[in-house]
N, C-alpha and C. Protein backbone atom coordinates (compact mmCIF):
# COMPACT_ATOMS: atom_id res chain seq x y z
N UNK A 1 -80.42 25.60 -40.02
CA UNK A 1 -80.54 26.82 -39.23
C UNK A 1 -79.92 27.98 -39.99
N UNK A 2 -80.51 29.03 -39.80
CA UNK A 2 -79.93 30.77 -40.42
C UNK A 2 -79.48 31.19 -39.25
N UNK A 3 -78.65 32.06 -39.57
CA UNK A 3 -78.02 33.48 -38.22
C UNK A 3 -78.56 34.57 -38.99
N UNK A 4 -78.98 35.26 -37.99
CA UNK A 4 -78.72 36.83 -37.99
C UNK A 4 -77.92 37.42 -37.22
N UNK A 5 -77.80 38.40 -38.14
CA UNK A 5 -75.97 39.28 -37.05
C UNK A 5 -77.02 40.51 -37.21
N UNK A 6 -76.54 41.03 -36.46
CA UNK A 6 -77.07 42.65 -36.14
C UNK A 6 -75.56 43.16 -35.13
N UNK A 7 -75.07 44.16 -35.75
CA UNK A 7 -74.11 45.35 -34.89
C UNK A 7 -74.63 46.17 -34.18
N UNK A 8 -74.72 46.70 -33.53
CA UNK A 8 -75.16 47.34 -32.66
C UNK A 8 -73.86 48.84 -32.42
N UNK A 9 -72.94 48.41 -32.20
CA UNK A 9 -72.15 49.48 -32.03
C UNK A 9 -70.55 48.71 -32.66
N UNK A 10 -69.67 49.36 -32.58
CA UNK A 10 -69.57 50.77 -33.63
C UNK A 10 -70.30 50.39 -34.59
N UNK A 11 -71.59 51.46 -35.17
CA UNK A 11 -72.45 51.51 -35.94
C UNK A 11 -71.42 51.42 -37.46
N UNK A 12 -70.26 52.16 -37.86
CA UNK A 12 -69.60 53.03 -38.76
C UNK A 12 -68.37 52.44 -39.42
N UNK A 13 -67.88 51.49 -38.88
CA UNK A 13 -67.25 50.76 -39.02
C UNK A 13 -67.32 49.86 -40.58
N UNK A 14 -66.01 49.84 -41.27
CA UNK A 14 -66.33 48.86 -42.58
C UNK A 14 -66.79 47.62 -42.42
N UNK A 15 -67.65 46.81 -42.88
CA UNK A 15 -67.87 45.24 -43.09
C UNK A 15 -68.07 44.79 -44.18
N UNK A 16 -68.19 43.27 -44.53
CA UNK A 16 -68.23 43.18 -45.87
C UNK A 16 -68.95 41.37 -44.88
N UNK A 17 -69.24 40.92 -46.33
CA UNK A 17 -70.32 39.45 -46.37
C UNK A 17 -69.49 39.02 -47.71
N UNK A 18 -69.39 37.55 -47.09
CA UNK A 18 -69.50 36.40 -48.08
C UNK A 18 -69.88 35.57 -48.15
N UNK A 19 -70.24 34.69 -48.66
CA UNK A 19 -70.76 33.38 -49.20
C UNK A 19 -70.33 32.31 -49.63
N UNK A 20 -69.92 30.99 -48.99
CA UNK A 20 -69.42 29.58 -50.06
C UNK A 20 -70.45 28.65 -49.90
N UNK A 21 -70.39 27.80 -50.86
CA UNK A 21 -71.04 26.71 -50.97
C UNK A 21 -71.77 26.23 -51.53
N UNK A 22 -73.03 25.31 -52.13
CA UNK A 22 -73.73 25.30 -52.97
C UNK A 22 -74.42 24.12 -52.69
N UNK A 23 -75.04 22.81 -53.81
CA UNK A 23 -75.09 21.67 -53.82
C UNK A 23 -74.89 20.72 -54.06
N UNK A 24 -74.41 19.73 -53.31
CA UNK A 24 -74.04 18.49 -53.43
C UNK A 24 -74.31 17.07 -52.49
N UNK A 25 -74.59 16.35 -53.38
CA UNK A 25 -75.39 15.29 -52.70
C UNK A 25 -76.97 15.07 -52.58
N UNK A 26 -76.97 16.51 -53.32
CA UNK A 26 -78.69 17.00 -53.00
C UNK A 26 -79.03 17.30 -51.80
N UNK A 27 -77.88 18.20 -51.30
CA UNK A 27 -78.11 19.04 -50.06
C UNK A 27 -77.16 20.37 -50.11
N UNK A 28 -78.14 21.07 -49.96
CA UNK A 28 -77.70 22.50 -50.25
C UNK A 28 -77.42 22.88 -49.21
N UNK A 29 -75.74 23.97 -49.09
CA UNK A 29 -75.11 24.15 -47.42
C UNK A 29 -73.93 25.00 -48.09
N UNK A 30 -74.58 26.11 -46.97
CA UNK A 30 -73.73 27.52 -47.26
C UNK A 30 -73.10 28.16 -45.90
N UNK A 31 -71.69 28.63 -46.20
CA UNK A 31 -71.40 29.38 -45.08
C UNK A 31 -71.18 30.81 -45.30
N UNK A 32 -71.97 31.51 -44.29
CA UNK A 32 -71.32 32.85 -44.87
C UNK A 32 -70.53 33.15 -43.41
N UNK A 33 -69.57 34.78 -44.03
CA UNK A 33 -68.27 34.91 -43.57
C UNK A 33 -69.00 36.39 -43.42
N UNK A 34 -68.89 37.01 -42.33
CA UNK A 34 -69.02 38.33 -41.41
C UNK A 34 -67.54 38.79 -40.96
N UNK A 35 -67.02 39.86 -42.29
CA UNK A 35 -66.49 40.21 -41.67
C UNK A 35 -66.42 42.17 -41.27
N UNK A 36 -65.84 42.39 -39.87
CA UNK A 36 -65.81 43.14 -39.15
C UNK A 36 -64.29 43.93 -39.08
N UNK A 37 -64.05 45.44 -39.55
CA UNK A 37 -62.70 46.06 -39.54
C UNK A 37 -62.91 47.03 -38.74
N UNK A 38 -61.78 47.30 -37.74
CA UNK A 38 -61.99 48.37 -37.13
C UNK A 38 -60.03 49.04 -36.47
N UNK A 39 -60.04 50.40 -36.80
CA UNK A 39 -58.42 50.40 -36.37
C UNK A 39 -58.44 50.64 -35.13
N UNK A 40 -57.08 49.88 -35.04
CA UNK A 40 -56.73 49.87 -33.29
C UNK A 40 -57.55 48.66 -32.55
N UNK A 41 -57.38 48.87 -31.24
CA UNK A 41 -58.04 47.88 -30.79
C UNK A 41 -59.53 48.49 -30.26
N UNK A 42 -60.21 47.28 -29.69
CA UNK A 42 -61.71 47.87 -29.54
C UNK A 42 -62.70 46.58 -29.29
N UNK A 43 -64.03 46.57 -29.04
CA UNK A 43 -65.12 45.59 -28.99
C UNK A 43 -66.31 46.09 -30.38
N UNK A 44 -66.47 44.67 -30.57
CA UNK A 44 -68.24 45.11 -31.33
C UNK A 44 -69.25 44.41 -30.33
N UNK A 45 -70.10 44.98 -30.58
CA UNK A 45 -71.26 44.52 -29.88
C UNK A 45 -71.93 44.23 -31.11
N UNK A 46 -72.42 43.18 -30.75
CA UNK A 46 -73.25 41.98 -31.81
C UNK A 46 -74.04 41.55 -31.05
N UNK A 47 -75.31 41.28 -31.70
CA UNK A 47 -76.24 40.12 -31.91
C UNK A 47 -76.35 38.82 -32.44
N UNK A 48 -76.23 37.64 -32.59
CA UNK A 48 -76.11 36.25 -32.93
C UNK A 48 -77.76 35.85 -32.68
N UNK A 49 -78.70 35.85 -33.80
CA UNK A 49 -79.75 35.15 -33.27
C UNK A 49 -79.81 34.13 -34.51
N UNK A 50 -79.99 32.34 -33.95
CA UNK A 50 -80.37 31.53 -34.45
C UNK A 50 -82.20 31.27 -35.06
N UNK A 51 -82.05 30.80 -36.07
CA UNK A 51 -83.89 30.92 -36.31
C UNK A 51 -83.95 29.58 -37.21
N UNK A 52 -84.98 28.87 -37.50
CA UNK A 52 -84.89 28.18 -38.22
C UNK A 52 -84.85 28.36 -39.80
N UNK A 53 -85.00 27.72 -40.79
CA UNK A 53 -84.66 28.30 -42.14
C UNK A 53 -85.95 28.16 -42.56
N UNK A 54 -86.08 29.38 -42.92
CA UNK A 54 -87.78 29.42 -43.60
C UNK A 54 -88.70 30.19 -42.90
N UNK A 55 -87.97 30.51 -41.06
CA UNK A 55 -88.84 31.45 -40.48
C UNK A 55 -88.56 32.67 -40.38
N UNK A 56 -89.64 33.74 -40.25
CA UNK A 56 -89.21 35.17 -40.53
C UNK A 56 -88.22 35.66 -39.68
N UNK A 57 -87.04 36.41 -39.79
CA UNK A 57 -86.28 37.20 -39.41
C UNK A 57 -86.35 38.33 -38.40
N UNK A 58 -86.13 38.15 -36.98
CA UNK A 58 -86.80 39.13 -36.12
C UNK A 58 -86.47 40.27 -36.53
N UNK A 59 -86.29 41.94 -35.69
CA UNK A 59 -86.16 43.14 -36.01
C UNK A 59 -85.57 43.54 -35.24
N UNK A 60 -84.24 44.15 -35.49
CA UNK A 60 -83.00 44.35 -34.41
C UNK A 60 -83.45 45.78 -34.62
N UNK A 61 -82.92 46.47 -33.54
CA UNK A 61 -82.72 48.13 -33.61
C UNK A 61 -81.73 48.06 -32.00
N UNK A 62 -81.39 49.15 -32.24
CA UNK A 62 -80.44 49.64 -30.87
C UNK A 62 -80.54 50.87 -30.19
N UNK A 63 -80.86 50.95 -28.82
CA UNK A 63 -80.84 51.68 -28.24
C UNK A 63 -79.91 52.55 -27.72
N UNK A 64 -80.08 54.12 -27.05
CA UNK A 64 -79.10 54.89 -26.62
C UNK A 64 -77.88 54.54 -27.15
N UNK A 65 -77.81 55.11 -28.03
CA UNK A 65 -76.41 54.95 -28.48
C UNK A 65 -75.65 54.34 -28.84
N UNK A 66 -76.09 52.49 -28.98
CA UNK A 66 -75.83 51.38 -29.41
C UNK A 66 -75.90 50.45 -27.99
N UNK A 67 -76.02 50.84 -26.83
CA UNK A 67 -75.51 50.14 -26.01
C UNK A 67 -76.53 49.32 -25.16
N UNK A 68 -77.70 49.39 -25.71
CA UNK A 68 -78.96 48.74 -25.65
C UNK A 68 -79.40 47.70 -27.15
N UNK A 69 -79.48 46.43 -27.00
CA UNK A 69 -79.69 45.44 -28.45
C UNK A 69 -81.43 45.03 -28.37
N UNK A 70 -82.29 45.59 -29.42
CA UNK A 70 -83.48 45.21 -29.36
C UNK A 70 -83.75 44.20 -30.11
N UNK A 71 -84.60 43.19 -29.48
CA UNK A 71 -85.17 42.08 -31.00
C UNK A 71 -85.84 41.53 -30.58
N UNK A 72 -86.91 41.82 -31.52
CA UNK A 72 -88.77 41.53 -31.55
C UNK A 72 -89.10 40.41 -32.73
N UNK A 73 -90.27 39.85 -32.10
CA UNK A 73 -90.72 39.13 -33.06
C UNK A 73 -92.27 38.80 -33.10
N UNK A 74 -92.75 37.88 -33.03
CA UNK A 74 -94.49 38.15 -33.56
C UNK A 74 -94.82 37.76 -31.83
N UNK A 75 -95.13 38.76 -31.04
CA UNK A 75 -95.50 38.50 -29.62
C UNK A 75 -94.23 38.24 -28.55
N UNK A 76 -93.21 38.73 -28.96
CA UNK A 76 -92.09 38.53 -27.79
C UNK A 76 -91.02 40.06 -28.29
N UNK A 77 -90.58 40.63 -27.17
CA UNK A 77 -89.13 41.52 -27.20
C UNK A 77 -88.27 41.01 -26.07
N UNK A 78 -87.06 40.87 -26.81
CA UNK A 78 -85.67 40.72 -25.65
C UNK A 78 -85.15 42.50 -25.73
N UNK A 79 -84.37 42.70 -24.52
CA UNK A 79 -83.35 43.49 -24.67
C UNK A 79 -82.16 43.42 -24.03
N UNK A 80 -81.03 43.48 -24.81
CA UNK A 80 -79.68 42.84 -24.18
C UNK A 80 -78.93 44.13 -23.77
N UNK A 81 -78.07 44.43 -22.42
CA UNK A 81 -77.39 45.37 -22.52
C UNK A 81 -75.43 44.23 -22.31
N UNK A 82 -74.77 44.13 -23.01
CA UNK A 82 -73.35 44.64 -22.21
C UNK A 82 -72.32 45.58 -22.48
N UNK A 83 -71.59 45.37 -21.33
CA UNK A 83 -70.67 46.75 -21.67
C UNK A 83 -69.27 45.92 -20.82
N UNK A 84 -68.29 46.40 -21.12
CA UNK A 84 -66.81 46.41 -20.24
C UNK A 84 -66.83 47.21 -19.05
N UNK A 85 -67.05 47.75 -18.97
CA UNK A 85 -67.05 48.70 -17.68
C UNK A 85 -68.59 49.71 -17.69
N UNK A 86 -69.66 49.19 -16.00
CA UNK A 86 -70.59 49.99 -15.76
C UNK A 86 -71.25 50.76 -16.42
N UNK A 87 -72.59 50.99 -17.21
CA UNK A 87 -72.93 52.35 -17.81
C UNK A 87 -74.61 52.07 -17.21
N UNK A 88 -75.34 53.57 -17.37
CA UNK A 88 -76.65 53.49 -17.55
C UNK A 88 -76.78 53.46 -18.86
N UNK A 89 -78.14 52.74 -19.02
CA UNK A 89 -78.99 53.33 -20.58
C UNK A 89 -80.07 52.96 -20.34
N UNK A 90 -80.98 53.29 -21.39
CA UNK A 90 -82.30 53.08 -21.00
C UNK A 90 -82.98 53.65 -22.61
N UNK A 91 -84.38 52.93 -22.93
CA UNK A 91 -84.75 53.73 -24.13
C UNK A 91 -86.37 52.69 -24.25
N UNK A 92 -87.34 53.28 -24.74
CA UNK A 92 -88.53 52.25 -24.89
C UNK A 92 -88.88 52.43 -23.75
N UNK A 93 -89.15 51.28 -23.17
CA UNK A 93 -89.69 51.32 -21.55
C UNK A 93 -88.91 50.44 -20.39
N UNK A 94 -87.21 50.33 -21.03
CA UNK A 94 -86.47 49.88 -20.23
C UNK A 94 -85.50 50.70 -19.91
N UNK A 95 -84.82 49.72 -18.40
CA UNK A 95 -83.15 50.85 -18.62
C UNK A 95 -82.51 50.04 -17.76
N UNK A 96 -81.00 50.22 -17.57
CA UNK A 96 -80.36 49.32 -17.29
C UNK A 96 -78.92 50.10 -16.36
N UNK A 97 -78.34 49.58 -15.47
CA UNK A 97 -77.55 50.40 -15.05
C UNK A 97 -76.46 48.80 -14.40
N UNK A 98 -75.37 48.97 -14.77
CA UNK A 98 -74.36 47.87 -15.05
C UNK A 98 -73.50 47.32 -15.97
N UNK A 99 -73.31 45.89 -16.08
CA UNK A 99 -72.43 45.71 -17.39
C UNK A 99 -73.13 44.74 -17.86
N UNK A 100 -73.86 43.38 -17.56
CA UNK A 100 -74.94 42.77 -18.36
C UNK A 100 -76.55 42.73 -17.62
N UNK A 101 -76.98 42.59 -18.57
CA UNK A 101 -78.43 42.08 -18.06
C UNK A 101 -79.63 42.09 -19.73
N UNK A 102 -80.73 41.75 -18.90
CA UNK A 102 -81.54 41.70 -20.26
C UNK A 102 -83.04 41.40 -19.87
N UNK A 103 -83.84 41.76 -20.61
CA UNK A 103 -85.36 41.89 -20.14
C UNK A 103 -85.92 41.19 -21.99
N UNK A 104 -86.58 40.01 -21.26
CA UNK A 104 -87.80 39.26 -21.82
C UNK A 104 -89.00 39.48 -21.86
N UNK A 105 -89.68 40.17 -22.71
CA UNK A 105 -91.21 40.29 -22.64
C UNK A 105 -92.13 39.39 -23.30
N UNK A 106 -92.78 38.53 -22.79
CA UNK A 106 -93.49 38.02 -23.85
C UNK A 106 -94.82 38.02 -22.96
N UNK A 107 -95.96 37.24 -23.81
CA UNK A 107 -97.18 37.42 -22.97
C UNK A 107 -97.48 36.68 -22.00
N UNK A 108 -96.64 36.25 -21.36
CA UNK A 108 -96.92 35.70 -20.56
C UNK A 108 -96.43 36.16 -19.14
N UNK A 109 -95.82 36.85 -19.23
CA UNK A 109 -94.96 37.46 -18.06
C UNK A 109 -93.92 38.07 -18.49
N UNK A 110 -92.93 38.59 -17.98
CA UNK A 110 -91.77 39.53 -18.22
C UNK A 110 -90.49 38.88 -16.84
N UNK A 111 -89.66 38.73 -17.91
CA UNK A 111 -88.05 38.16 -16.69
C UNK A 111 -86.98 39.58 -17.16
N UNK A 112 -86.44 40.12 -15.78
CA UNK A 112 -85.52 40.81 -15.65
C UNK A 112 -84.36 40.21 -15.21
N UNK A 113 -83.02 40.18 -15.62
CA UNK A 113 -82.24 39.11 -15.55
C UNK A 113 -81.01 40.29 -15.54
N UNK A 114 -80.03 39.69 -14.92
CA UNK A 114 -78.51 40.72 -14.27
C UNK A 114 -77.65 39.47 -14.45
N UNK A 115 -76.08 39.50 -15.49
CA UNK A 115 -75.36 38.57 -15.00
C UNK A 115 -74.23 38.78 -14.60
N UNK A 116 -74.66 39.82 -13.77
CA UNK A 116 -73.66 40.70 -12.69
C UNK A 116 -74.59 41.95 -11.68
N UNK A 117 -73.67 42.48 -10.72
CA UNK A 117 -74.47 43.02 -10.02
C UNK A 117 -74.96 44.70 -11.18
N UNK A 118 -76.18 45.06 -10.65
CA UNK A 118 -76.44 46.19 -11.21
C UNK A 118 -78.18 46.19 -10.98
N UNK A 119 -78.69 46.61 -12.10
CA UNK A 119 -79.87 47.03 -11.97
C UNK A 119 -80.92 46.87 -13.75
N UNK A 120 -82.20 46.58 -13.48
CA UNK A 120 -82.75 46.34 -14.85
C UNK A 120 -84.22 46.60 -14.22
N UNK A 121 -85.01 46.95 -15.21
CA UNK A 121 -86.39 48.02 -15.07
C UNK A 121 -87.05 47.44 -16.57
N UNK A 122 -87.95 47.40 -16.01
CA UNK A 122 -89.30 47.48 -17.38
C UNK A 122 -90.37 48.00 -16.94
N UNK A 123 -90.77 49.34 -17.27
CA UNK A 123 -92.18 49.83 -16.88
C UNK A 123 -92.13 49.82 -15.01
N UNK A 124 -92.89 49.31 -14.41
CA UNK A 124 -93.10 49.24 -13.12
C UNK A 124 -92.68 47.97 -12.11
N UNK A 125 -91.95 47.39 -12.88
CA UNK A 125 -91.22 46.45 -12.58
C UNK A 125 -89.30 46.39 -12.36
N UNK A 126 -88.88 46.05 -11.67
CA UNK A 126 -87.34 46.15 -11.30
C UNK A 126 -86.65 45.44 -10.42
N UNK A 127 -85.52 45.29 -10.72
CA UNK A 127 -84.22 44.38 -10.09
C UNK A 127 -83.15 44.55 -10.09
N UNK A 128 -82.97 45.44 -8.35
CA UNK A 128 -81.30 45.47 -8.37
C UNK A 128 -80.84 44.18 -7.65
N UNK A 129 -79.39 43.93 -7.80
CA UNK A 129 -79.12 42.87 -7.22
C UNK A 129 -77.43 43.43 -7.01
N UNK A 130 -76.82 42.42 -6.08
CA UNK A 130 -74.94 42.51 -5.74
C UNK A 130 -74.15 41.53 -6.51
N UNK A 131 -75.15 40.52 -7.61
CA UNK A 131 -74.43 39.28 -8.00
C UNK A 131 -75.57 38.97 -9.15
N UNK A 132 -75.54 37.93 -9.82
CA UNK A 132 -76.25 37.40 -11.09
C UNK A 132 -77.54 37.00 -10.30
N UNK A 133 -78.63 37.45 -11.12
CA UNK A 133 -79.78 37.23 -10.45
C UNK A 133 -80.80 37.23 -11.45
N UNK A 134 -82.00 36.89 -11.36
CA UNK A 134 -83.12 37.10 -12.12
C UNK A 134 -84.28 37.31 -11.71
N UNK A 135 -85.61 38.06 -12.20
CA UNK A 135 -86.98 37.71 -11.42
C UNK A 135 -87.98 37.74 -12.87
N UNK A 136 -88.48 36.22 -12.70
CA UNK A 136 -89.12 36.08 -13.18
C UNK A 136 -90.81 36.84 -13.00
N UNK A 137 -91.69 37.72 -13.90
CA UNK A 137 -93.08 37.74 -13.21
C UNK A 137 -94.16 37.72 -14.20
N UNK A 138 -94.97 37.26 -13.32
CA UNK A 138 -96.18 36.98 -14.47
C UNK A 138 -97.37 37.51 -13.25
N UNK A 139 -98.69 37.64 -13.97
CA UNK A 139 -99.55 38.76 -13.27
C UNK A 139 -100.02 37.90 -11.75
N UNK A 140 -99.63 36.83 -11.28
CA UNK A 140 -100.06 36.46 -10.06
C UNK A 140 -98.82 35.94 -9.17
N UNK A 141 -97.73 35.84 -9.55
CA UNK A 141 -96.32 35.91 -8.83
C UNK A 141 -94.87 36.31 -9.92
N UNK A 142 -94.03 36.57 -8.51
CA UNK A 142 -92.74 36.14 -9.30
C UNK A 142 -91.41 35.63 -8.64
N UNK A 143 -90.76 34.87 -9.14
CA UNK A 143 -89.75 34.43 -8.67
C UNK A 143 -88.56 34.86 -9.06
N UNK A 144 -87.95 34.68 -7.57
CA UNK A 144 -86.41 35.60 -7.50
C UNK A 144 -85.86 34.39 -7.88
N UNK A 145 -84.83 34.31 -8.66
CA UNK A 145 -83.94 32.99 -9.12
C UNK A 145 -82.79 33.37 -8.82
N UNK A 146 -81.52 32.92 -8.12
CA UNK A 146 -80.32 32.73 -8.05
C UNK A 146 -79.75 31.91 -8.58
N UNK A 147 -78.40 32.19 -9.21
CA UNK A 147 -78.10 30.71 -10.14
C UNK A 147 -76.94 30.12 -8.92
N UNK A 148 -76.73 28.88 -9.47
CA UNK A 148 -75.82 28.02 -8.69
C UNK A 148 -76.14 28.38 -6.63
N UNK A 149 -77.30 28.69 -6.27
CA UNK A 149 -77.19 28.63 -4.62
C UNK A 149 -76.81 29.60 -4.15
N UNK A 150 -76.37 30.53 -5.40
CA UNK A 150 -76.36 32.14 -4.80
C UNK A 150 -75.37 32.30 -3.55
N UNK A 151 -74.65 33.20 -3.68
CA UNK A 151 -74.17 33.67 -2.51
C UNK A 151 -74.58 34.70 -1.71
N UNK A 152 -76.19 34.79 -1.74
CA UNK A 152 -77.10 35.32 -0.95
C UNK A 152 -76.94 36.68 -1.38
N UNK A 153 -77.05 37.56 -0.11
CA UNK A 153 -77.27 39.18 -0.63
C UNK A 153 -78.78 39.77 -0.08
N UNK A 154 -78.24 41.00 -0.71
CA UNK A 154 -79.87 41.58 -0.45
C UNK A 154 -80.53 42.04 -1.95
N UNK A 155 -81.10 41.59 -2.09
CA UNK A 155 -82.22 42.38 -3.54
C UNK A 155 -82.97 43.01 -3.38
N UNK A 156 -83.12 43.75 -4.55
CA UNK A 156 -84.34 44.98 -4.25
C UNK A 156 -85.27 44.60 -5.25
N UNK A 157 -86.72 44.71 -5.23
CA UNK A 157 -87.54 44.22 -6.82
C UNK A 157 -88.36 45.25 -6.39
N UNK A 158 -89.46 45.80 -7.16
CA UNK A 158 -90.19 46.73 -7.71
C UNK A 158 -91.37 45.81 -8.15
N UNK A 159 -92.53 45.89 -7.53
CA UNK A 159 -93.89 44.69 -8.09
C UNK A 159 -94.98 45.70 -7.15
N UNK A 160 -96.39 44.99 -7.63
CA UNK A 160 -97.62 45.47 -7.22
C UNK A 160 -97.41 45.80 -5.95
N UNK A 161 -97.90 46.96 -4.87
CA UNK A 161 -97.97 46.56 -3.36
C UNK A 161 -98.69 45.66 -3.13
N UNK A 162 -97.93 45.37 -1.79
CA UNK A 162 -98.74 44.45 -1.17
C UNK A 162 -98.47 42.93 -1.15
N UNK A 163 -97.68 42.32 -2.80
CA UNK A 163 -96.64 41.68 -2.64
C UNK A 163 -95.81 41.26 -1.14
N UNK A 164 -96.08 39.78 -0.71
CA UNK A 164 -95.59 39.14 0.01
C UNK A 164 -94.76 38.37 -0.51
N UNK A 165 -93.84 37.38 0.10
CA UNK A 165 -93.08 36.68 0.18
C UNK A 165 -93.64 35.13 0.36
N UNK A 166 -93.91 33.96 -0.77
CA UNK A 166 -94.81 32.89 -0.43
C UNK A 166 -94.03 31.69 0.09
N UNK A 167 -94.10 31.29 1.12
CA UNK A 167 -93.76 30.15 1.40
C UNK A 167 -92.33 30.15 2.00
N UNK A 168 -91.78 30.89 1.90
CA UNK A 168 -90.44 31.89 2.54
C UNK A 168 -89.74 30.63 2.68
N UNK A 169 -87.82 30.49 2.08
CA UNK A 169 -87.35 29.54 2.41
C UNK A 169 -86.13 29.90 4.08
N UNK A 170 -85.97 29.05 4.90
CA UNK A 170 -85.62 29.74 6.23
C UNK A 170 -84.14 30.64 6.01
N UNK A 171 -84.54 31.42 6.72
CA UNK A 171 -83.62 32.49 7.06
C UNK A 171 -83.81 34.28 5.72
N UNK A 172 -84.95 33.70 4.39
CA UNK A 172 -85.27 34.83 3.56
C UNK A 172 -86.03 36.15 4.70
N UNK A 173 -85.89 37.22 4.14
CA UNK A 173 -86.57 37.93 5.05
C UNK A 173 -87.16 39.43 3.74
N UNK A 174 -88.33 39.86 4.51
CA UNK A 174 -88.54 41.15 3.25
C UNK A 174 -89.11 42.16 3.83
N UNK A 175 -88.69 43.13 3.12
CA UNK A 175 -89.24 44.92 4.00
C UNK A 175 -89.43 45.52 3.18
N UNK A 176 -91.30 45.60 2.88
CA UNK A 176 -91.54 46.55 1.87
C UNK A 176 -91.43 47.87 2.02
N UNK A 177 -91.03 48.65 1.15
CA UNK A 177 -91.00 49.83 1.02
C UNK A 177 -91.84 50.40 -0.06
N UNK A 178 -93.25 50.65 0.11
CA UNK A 178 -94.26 50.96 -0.94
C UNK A 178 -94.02 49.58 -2.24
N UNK A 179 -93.83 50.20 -3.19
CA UNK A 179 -93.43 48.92 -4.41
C UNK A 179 -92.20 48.65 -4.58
N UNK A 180 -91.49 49.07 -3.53
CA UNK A 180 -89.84 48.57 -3.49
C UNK A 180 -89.68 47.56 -2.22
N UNK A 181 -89.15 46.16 -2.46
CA UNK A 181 -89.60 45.42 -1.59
C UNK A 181 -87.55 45.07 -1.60
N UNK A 182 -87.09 45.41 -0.33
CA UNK A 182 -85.63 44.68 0.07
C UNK A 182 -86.03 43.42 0.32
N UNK A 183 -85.80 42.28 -0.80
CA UNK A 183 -85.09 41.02 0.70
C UNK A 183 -83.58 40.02 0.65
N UNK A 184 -83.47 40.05 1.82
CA UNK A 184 -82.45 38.94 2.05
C UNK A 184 -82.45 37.78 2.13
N UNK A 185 -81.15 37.51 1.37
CA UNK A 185 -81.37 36.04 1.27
C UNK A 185 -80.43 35.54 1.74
N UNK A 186 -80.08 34.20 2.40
CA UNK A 186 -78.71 33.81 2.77
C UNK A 186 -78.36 32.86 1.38
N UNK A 187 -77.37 32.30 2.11
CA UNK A 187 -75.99 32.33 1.23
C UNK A 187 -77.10 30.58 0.87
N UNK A 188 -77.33 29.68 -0.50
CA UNK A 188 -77.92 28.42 -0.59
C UNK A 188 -78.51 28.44 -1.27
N UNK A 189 -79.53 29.64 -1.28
CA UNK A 189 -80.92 30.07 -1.40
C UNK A 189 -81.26 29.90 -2.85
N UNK A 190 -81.74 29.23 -4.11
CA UNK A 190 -82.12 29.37 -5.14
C UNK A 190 -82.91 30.11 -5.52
N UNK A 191 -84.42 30.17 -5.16
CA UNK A 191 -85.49 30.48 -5.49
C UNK A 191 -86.04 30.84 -4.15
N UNK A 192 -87.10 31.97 -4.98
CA UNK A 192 -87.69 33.14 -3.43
C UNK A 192 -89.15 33.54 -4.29
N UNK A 193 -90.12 33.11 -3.86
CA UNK A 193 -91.15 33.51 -4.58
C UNK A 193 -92.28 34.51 -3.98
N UNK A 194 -92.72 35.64 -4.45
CA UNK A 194 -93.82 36.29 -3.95
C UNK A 194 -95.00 36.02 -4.68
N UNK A 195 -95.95 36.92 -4.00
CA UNK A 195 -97.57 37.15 -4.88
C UNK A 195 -98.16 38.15 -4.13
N UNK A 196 -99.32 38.28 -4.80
CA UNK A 196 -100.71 38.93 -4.33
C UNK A 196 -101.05 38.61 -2.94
């Protein structure tokens, strides 16, 4: 396996790369060393993407100001936001308002994902939530995911009108508001699925 590192913020900051290792045994195995200086105290925001060795290298770039992490590859974009304390950003055709979350595009559907309360958007699609949440969608449903049984709440998602609620698990409830659909969920609840 290869890493890629990508910084994201502080852009400006000194770094330096090294390299050990070589072959032996007739197996070639290298470590390299990332390192990162910065005075005083502080965070970097990094990227860590694993790839196999031999496959192409995705394409990092960063949004608003560093505080958005992009990375594309042949038919898929992620975008990662975190932060220490609350921010908006937004750039491309996302935006984000909180301290984590991250949006998956690939062709098959698009997941908006929070792993905290806040808010995440792609195009005409969206998810606020009070706690870690996700919604998966693809062009004929999508599913609200709670991790661990959720401690319920109310969510807000953003999808086609007209969007119902399928198969409703007891006590979910939903009130559309044009393409802004509230629902509640009680406290158990994993999964909440709509459609067409």
């Amino acid at each position: 396996m290869d890493l890629e590192f990508f910084v994201a913020a502080p852009a400006d900051t000194p770094r330096a790369t090294m390299r050990y290792g070589g072959k032996t045994l007739h197996i070639e195995e290298y470590q390299d060393l990332l390192q990162l200086r910065r005075a005083g105290d502080g965070a970097y925001y990094v990227a860590i993407f694993p790839r196999a060795a031999g496959t192409a290298a995705p394409a990092f770039a960063s949004l608003d100001d560093g505080k958005i992490i992009k990375v594309s590859g042949e038919g898929w974009t992620d975008y990662a936001l975190l932060a220490h304390e609350p921010v908006t950003a937004g750039g491309d055709d996302v935006a984000f308002a909180g301290t984590a979350g991250a949006v998956a595009a690939r062709a098959a559907g698009v997941t908006l994902t929070l792993a905290a309360s806040g808010e995440v958007r792609r195009g005409a699609y969206a998810l606020s939530a009070p706690s870690a949440a996700s919604l998966q969608i693809t062009p004929r449903s999508a599913a609200l995911l709670l991790p661990d049984g959720g401690a319920g709440g109310e969510f807000t998602v953003q999808l086609p009108d007209g969007w119902t609620l399928q198969a409703p698990p007891a006590g979910v409830t939903l009130t559309a508001e044009g393409p802004r659909s509230r629902i509640r969920v009680p406290a158990g609840i994993r999964r909440v699925v709509l459609g067409p």
